[in-house]
Protein backbone atom coordinates (compact mmCIF):
# COMPACT_ATOMS: atom_id res chain seq x y z
CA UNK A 1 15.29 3.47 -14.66
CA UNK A 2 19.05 4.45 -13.64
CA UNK A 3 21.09 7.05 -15.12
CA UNK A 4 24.62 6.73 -16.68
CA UNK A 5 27.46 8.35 -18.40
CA UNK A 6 29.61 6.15 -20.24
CA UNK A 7 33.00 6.81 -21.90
CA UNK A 8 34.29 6.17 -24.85
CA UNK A 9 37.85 6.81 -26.91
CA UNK A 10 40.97 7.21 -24.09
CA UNK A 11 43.65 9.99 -24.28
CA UNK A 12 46.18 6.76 -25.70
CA UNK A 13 43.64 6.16 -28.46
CA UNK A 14 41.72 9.59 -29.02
CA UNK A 15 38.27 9.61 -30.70
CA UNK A 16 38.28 11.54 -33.66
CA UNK A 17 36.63 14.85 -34.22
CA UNK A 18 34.08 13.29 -36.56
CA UNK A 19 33.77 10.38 -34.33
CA UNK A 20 30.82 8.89 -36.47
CA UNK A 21 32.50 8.86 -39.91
CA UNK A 22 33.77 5.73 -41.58
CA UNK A 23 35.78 3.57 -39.59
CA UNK A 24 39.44 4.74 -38.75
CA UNK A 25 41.02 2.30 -36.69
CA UNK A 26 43.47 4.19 -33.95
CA UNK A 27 46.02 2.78 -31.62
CA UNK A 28 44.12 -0.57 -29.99
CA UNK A 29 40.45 0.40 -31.15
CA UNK A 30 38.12 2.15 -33.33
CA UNK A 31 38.98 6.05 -33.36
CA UNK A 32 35.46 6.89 -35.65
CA UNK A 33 33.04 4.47 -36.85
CA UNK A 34 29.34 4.53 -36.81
CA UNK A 35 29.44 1.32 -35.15
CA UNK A 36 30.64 3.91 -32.02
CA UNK A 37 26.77 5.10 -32.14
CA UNK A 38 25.48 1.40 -31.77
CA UNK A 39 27.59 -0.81 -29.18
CA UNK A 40 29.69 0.32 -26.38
CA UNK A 41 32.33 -1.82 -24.23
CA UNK A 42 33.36 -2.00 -20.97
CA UNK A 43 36.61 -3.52 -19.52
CA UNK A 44 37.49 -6.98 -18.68
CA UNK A 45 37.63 -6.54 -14.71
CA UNK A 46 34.69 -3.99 -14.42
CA UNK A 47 31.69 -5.93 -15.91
CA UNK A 48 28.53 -3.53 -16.55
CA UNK A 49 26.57 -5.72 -13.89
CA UNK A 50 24.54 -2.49 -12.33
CA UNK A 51 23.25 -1.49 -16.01
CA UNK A 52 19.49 -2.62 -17.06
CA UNK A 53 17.92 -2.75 -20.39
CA UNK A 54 16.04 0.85 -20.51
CA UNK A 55 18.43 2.72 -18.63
CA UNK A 56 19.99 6.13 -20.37
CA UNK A 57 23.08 7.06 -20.63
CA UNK A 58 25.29 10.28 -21.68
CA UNK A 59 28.14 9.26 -23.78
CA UNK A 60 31.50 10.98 -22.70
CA UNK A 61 33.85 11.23 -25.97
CA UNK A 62 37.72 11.47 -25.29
CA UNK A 63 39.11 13.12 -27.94
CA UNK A 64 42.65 14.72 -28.99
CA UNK A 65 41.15 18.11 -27.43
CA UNK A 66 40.02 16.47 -24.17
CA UNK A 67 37.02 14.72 -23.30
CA UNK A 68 33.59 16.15 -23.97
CA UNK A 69 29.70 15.27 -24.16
CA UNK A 70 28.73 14.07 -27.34
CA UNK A 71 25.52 12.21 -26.77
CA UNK A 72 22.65 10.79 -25.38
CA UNK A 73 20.74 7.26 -25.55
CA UNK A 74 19.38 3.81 -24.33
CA UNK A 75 21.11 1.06 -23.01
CA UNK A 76 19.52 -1.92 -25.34
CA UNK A 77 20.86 -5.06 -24.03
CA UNK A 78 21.96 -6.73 -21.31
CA UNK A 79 25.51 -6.94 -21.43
CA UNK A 80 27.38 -10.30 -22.86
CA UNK A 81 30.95 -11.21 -24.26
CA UNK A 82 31.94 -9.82 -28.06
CA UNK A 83 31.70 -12.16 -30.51
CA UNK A 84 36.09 -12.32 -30.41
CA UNK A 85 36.48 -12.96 -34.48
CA UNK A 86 34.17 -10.25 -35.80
CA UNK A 87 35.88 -7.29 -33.34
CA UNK A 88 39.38 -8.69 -34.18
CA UNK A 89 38.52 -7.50 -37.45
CA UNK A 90 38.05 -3.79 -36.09
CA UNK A 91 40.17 -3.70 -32.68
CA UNK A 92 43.44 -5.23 -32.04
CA UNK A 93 43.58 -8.37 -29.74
CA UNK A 94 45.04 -6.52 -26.83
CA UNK A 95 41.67 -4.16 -27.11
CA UNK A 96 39.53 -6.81 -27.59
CA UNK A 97 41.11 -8.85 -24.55
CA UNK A 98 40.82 -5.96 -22.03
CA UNK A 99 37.46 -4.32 -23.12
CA UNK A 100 35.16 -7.60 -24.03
CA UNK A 101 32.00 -6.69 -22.32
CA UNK A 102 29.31 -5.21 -24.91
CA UNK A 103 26.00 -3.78 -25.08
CA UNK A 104 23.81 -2.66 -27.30
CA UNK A 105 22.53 0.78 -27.72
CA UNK A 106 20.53 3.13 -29.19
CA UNK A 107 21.25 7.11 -29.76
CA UNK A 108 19.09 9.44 -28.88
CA UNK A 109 21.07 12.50 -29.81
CA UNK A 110 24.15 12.69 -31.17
CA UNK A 111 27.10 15.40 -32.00
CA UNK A 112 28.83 14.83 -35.36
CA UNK A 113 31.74 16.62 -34.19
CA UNK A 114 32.62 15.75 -30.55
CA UNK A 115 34.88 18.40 -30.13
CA UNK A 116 32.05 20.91 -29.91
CA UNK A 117 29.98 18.80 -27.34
CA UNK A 118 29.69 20.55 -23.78
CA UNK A 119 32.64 19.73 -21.11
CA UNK A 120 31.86 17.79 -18.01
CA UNK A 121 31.21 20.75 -15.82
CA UNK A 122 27.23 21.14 -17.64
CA UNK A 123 26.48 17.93 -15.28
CA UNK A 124 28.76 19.37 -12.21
CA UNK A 125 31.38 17.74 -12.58
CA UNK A 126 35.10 18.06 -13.75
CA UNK A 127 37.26 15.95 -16.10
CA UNK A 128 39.01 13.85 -12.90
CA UNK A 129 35.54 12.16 -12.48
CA UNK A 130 35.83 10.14 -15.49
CA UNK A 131 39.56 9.51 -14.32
CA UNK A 132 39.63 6.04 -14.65
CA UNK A 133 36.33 4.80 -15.16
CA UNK A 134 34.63 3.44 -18.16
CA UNK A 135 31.24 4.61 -16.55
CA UNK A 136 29.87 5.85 -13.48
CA UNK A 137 25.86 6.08 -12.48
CA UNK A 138 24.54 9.78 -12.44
CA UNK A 139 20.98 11.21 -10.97
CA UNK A 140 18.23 12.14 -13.12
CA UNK A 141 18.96 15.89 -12.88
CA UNK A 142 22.63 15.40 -13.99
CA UNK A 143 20.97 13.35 -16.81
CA UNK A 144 18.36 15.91 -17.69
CA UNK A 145 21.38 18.86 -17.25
CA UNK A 146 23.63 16.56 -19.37
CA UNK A 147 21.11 16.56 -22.92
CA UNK A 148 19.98 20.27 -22.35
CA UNK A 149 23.78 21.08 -22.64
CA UNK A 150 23.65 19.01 -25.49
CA UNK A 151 20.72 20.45 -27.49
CA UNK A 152 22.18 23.92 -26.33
CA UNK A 153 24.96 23.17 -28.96
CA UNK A 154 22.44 23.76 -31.95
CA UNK A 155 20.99 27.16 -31.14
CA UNK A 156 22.61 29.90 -32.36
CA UNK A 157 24.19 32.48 -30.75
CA UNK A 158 21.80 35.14 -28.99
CA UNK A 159 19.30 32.83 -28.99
CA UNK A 160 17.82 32.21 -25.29
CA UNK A 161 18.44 29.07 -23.67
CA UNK A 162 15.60 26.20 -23.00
């Protein structure tokens, strides 16, 4: 099993704060939908060819605020080419045409509002790793780091960390 951290939403088409609510449809893709929680895509010229059904993933939200952790799953599928006519319907062309690589996933843990999911730096790094990448292949511990900074979002304040 590898590890991954994929992103989603860019700082030209922001995800929105409640990035799971009925679809909005930003400037060249989806900006909340809860489609967001079951497929991801990956650009034309970088196919996904390292990731393996099974493998998990942290999901890296760019949003209006900056870009933030906002959840955690399973890669589900092996990755294949969008059906073209039922995205068109959701993304522009130009979207479809540069990100048409898809897979299929499943969320483990998820943050209804992605502005208040944990900043890069919980796995070690900063936000200039993610500069230009759709995803990038972490190690366990920066997995395991990555959903503890997660679930720390839901205790209250005062109340020891896991």
């Amino acid at each position: 099993m590898a590890y991954w951290i994929k992103s989603i939403g860019a700082t030209r088409s922001p995800l929105d704060d409640e990035w799971l609510t009925e679809k909005n449809i930003g400037v060249g893709g989806l900006s909340s939908s809860p489609r967001l929680a079951q497929r991801v895509h990956f650009p034309h010229k970088k196919r996904p060819t390292g990731i393996e059904i099974g493998d998990r993933f942290l999901l890296y939200g760019i949003t209006r605020s900056g870009g933030h952790l906002i959840g955690a799953g399973i890669f589900k599928s092996k990755f294949r080419k969008e059906d073209r006519e039922e995205e068109l319907e959701l993304r522009g062309s130009e979207d479809v045409a540069e990100w048409p690589w898809r897979i299929d996933i499943e969320m483990l843990i998820s943050l209804w509002r992605a502005e208040q999911g944990p900043a890069l730096d919980a796995i070690g790094w900063v936000p200039t790793d993610m500069s230009r990448h759709s995803h990038r292949q972490l190690s366990e511990q920066q997995y395991r780091d990555g959903v503890m900074a997660l679930a720390r979002t839901a205790l209250p304040a005062g109340l020891p960390s896991p």
